[in-house]
N, C-alpha and C. Protein backbone atom coordinates (compact mmCIF):
# COMPACT_ATOMS: atom_id res chain seq x y z
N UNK A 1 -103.50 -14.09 -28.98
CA UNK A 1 -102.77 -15.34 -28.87
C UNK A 1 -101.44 -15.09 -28.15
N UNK A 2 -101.04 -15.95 -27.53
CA UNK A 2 -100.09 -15.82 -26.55
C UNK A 2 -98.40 -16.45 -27.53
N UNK A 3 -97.39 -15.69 -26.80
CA UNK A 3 -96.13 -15.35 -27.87
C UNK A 3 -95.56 -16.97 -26.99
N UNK A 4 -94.96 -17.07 -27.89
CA UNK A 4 -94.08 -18.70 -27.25
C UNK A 4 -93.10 -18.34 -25.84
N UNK A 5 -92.60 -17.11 -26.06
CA UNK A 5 -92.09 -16.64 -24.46
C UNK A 5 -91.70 -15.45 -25.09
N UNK A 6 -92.12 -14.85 -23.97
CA UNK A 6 -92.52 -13.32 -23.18
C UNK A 6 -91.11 -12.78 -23.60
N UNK A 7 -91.18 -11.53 -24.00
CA UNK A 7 -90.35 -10.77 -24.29
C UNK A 7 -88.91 -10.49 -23.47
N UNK A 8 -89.71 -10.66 -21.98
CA UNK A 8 -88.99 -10.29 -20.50
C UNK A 8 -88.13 -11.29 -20.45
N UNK A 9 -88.81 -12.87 -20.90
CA UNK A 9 -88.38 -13.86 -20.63
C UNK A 9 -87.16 -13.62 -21.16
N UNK A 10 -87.19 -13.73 -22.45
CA UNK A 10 -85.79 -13.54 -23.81
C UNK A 10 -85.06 -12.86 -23.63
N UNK A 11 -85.15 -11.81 -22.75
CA UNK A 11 -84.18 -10.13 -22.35
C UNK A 11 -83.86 -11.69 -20.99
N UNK A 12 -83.95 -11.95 -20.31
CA UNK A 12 -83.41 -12.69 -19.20
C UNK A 12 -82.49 -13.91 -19.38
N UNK A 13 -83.25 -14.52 -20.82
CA UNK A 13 -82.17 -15.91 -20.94
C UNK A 13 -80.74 -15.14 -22.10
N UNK A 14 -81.15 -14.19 -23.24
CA UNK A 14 -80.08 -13.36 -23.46
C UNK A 14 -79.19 -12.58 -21.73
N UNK A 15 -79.56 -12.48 -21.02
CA UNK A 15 -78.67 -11.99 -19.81
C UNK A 15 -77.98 -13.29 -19.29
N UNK A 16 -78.63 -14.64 -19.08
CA UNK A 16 -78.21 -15.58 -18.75
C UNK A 16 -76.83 -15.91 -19.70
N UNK A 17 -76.95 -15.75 -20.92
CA UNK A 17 -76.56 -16.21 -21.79
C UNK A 17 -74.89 -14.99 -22.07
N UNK A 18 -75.51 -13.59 -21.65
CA UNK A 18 -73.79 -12.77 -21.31
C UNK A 18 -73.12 -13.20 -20.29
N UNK A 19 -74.00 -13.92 -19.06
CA UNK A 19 -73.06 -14.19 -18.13
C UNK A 19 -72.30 -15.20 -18.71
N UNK A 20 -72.29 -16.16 -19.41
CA UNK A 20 -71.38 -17.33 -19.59
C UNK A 20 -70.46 -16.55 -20.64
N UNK A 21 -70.90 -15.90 -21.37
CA UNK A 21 -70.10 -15.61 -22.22
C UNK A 21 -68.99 -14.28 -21.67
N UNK A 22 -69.38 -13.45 -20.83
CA UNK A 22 -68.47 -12.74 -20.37
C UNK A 22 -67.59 -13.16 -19.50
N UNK A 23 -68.16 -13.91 -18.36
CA UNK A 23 -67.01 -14.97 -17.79
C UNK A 23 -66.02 -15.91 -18.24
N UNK A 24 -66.78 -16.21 -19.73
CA UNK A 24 -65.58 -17.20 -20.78
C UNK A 24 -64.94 -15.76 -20.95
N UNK A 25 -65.46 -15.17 -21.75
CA UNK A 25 -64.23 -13.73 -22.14
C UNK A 25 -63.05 -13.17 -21.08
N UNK A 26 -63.60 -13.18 -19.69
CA UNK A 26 -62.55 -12.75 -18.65
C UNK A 26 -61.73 -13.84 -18.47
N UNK A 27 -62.24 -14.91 -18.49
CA UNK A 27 -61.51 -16.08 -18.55
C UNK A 27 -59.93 -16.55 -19.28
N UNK A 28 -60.39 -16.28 -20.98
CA UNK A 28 -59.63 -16.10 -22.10
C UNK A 28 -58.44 -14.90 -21.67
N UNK A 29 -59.08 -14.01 -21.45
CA UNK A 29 -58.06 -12.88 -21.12
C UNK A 29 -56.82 -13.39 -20.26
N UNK A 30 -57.46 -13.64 -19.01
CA UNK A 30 -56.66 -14.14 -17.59
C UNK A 30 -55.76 -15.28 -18.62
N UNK A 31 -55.90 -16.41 -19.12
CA UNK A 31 -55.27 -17.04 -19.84
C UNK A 31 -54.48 -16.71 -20.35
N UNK A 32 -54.75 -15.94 -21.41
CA UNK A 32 -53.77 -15.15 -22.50
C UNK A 32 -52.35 -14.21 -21.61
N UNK A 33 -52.59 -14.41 -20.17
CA UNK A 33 -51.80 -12.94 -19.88
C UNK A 33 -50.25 -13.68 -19.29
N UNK A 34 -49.90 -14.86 -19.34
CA UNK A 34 -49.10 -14.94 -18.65
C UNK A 34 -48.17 -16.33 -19.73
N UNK A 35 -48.36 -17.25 -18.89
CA UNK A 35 -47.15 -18.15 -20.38
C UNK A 35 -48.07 -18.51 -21.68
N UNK A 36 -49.01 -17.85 -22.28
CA UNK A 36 -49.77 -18.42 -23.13
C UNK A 36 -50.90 -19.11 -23.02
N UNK A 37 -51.83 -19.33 -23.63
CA UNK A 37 -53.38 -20.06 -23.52
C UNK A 37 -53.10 -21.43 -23.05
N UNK A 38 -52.08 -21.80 -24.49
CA UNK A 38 -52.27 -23.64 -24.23
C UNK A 38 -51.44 -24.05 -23.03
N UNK A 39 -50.70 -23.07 -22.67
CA UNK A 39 -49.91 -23.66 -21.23
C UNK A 39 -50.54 -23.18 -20.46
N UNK A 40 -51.18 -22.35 -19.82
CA UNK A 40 -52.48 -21.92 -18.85
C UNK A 40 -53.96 -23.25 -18.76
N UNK A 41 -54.04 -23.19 -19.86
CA UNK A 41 -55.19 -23.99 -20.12
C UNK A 41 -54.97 -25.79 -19.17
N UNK A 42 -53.32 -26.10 -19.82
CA UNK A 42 -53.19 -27.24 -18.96
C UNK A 42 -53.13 -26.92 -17.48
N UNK A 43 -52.55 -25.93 -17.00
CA UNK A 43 -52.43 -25.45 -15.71
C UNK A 43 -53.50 -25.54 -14.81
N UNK A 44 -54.44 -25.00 -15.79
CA UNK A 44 -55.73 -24.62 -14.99
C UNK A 44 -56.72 -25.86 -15.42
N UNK A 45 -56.92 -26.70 -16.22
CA UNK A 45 -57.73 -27.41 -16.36
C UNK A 45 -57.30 -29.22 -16.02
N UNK A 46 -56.34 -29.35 -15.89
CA UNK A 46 -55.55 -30.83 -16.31
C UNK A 46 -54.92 -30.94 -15.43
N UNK A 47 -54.32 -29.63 -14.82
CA UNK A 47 -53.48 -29.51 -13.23
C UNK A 47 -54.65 -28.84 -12.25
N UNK A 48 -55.93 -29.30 -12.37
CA UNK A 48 -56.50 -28.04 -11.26
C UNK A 48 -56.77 -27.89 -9.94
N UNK A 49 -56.07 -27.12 -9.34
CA UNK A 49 -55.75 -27.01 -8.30
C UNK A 49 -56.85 -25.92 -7.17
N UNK A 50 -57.88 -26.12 -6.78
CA UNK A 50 -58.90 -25.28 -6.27
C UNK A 50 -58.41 -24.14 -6.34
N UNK A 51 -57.33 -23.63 -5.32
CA UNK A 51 -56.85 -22.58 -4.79
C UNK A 51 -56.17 -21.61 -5.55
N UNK A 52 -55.67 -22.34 -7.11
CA UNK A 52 -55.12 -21.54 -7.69
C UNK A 52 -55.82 -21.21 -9.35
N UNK A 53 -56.97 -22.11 -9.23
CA UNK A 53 -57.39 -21.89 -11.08
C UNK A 53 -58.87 -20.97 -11.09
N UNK A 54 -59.01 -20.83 -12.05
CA UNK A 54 -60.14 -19.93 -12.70
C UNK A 54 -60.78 -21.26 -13.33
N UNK A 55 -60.77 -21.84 -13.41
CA UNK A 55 -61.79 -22.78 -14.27
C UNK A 55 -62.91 -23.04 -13.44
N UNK A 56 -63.11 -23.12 -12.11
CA UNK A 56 -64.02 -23.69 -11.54
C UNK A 56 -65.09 -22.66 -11.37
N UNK A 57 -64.40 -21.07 -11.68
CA UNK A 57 -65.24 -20.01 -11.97
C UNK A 57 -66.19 -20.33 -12.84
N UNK A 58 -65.19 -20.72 -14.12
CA UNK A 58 -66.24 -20.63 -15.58
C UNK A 58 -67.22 -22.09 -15.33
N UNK A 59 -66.65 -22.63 -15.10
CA UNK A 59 -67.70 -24.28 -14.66
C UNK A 59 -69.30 -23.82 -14.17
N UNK A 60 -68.68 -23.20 -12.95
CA UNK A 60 -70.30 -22.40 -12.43
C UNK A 60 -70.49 -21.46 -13.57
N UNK A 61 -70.12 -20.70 -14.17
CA UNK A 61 -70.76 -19.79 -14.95
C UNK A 61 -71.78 -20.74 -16.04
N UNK A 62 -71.00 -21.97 -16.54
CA UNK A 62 -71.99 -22.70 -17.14
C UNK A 62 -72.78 -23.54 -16.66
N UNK A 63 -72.95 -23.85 -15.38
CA UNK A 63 -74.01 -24.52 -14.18
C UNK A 63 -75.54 -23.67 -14.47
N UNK A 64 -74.98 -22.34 -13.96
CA UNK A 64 -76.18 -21.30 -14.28
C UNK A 64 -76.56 -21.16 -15.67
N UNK A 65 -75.64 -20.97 -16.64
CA UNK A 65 -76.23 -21.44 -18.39
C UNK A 65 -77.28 -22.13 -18.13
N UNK A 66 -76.55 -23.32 -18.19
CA UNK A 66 -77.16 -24.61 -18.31
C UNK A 66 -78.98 -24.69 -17.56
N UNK A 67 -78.96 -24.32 -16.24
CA UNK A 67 -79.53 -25.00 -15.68
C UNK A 67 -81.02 -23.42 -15.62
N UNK A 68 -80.45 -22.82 -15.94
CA UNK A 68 -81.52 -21.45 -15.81
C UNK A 68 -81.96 -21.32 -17.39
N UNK A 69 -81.53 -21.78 -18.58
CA UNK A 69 -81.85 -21.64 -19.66
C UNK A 69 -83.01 -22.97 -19.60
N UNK A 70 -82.32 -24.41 -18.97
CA UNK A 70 -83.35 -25.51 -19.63
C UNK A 70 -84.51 -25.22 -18.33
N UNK A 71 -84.53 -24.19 -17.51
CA UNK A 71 -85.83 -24.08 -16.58
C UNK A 71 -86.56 -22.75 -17.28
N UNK A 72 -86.11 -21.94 -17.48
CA UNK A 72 -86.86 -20.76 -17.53
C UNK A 72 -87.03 -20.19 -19.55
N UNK A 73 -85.74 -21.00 -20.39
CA UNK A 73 -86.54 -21.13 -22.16
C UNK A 73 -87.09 -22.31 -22.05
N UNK A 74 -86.71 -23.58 -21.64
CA UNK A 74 -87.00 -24.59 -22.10
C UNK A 74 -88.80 -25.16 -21.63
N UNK A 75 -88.02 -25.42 -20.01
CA UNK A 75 -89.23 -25.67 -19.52
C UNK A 75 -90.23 -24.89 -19.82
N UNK A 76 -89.64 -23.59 -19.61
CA UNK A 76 -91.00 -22.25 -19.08
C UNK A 76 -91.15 -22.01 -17.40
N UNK A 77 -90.66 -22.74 -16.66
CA UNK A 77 -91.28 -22.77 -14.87
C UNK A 77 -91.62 -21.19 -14.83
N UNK A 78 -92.35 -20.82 -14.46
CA UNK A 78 -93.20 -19.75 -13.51
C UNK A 78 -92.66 -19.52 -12.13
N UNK A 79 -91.60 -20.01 -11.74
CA UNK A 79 -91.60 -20.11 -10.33
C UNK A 79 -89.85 -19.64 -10.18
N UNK A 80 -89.41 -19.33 -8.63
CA UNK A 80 -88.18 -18.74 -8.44
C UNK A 80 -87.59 -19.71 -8.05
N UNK A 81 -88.17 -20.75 -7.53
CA UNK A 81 -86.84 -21.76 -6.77
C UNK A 81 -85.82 -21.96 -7.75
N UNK A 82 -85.57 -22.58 -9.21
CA UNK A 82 -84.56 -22.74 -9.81
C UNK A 82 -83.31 -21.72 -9.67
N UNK A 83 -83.78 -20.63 -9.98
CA UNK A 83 -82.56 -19.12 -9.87
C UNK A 83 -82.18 -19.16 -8.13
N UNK A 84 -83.15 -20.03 -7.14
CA UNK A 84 -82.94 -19.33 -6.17
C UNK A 84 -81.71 -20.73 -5.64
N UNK A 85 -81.61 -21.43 -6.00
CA UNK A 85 -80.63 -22.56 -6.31
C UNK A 85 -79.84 -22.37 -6.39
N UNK A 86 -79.80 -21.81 -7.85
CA UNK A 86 -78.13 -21.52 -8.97
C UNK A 86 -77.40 -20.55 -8.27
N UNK A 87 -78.46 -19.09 -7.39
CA UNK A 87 -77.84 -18.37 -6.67
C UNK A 87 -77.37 -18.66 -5.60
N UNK A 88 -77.75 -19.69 -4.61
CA UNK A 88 -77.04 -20.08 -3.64
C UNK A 88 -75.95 -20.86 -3.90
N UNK A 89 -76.14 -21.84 -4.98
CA UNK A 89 -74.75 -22.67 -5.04
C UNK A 89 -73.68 -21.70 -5.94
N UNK A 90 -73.91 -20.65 -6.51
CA UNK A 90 -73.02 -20.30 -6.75
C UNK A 90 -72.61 -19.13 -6.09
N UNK A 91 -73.93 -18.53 -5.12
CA UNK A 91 -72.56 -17.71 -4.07
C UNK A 91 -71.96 -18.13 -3.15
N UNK A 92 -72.57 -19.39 -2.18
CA UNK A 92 -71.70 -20.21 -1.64
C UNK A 92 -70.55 -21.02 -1.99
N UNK A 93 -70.47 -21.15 -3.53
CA UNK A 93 -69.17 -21.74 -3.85
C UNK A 93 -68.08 -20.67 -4.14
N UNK A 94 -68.72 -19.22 -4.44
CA UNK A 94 -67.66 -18.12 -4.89
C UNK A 94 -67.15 -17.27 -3.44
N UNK A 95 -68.09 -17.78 -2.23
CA UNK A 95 -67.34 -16.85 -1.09
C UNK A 95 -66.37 -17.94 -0.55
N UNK A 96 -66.58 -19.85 -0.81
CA UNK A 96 -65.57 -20.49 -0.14
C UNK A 96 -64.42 -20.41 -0.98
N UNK A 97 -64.56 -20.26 -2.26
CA UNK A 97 -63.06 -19.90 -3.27
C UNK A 97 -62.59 -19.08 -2.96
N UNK A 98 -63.16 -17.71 -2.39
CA UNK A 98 -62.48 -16.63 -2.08
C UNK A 98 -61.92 -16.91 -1.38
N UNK A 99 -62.31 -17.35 0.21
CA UNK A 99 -62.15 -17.52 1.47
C UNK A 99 -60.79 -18.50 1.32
N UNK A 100 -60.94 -19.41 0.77
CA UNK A 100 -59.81 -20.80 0.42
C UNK A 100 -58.68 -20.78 -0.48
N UNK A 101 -58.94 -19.71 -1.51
CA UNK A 101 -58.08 -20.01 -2.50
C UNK A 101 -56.62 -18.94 -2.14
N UNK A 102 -56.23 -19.00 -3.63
CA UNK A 102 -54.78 -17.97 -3.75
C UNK A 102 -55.05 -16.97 -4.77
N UNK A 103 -56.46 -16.58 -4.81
CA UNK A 103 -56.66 -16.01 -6.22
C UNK A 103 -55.90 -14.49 -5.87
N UNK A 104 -56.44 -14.24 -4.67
CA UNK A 104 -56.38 -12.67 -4.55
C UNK A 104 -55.04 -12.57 -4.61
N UNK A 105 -54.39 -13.07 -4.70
CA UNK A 105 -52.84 -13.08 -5.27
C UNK A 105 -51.83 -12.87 -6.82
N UNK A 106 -53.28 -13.56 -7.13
CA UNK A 106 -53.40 -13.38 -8.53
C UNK A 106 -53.12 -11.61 -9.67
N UNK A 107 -53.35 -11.47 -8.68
CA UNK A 107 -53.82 -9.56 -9.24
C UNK A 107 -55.05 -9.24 -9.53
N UNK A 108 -55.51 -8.82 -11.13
CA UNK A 108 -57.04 -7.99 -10.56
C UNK A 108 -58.09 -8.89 -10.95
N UNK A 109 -57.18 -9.81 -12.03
CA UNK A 109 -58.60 -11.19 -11.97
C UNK A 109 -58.50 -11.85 -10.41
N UNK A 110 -57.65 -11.92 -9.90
CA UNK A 110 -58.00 -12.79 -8.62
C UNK A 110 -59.57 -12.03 -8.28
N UNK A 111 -59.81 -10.92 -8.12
CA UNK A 111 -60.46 -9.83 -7.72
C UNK A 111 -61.86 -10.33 -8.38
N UNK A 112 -61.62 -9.79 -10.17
CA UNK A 112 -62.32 -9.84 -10.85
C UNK A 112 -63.38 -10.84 -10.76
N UNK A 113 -62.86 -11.84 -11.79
CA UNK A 113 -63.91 -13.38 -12.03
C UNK A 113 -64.59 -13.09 -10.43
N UNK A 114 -64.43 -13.57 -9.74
CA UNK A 114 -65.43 -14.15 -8.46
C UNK A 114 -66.46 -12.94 -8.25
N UNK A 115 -65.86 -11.51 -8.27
CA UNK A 115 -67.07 -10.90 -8.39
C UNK A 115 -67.69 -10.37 -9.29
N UNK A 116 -67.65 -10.32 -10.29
CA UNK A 116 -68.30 -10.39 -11.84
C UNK A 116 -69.19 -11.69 -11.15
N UNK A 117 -68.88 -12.72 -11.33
CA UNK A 117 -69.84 -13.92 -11.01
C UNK A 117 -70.74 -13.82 -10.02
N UNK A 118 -70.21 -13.05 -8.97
CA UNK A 118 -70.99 -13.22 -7.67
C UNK A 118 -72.28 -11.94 -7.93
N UNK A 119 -71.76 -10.93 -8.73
CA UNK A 119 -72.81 -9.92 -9.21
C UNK A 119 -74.03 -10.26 -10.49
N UNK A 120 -73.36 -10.61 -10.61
CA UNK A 120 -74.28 -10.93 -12.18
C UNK A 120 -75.38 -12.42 -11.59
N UNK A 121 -74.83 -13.43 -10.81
CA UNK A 121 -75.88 -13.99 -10.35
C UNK A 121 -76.81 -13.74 -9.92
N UNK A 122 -76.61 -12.53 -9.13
CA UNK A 122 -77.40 -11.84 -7.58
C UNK A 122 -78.26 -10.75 -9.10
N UNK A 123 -77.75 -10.41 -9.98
CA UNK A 123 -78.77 -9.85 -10.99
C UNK A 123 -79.53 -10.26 -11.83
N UNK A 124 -79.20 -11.58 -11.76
CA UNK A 124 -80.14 -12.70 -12.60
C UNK A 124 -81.37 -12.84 -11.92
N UNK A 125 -81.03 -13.40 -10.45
CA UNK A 125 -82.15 -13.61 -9.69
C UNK A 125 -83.12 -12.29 -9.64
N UNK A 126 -82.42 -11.19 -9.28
CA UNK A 126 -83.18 -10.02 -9.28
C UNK A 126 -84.08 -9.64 -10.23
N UNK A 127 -83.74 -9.86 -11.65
CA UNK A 127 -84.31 -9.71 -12.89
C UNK A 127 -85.40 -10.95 -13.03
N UNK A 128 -84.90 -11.81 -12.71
CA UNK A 128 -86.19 -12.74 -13.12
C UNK A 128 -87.34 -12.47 -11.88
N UNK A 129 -86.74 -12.70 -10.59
CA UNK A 129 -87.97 -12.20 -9.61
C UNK A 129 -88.95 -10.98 -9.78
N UNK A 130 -87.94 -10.25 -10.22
CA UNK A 130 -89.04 -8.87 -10.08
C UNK A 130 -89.45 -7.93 -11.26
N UNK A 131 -88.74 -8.68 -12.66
CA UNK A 131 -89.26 -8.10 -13.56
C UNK A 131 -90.00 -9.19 -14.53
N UNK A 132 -89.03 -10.86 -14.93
CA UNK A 132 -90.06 -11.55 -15.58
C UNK A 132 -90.97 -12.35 -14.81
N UNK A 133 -90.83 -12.49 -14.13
CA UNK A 133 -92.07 -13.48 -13.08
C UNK A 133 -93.39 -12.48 -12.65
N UNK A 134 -93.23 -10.99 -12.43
CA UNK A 134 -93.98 -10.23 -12.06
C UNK A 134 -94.75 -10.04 -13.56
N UNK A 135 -93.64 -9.53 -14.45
CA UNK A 135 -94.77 -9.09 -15.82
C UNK A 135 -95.26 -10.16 -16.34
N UNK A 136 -95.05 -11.07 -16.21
CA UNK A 136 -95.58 -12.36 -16.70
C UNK A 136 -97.12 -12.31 -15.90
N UNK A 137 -97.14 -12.33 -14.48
CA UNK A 137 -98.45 -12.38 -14.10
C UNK A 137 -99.18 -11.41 -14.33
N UNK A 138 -98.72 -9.97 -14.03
CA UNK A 138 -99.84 -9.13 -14.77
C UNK A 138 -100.14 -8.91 -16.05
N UNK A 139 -99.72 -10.15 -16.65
CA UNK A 139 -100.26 -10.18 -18.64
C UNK A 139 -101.30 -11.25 -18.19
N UNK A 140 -101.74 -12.27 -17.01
CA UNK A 140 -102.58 -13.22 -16.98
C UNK A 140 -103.43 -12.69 -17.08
């Protein structure tokens, strides 16, 4: 009898599921480091300014949550286009932030967040293409 989802699957939406949460964690940090959370927080969320906030980091980090958990636990899809989506819109949105913003000014989160994000996407896709989509078919 067949398991409600594949072992591979669960090792992938738990990976889905560090990316949001480690990007909230780098997030929190970057916050914490300068006039305080709750005055950062308005800065960056209430004042947000493309060029200068981290929030639009974590936004995509929960785009990919969101949208790779309700395709690949929820639904189940068998298929790559969803990841192959989340990975384009979110490396195309993390090389025009780079390209546009003031992060790298920032110091080593300027650095950080965008490529933490930009890696861990590009390993999502990798992981689901070639380890749960593959072992999935040779269990058919």
């Amino acid at each position: 009898k067949r398991k409600a989802i594949s072992d591979v699957r669960r090792t992938f939406c738990l990976f889905v599921t560090f990316d949001l949460l480690f990007i909230s964690l780098l997030w929190i940090i970057e916050l914490n480091t300068k006039d305080g959370i709750q005055k950062n927080l308005e800065n960056e969320i209430i004042k947000y300014n493309f060029k200068t906030s981290f929030f639009d980091i974590f936004v995509l980090a929960f785009f990919r949550f969101f949208v790779l958990l309700l395709a690949y636990a929820i639904v189940k899809l068998r298929h790559w286009w969803v990841i192959a989506v989340t990975t384009l819109v979110s490396s195309a949105f993390l090389i025009v932030k780079v390209i546009l913003s003031e992060l790298l000014t920032k110091g080593a989160f300027g650095y950080l967040l965008p490529i933490v994000s930009f890696v861990i996407a590009w390993l999502e896709t990798w992981f689901l293409d070639f380890k749960v989509l593959t072992q999935e078919a040779e269990e058919e």
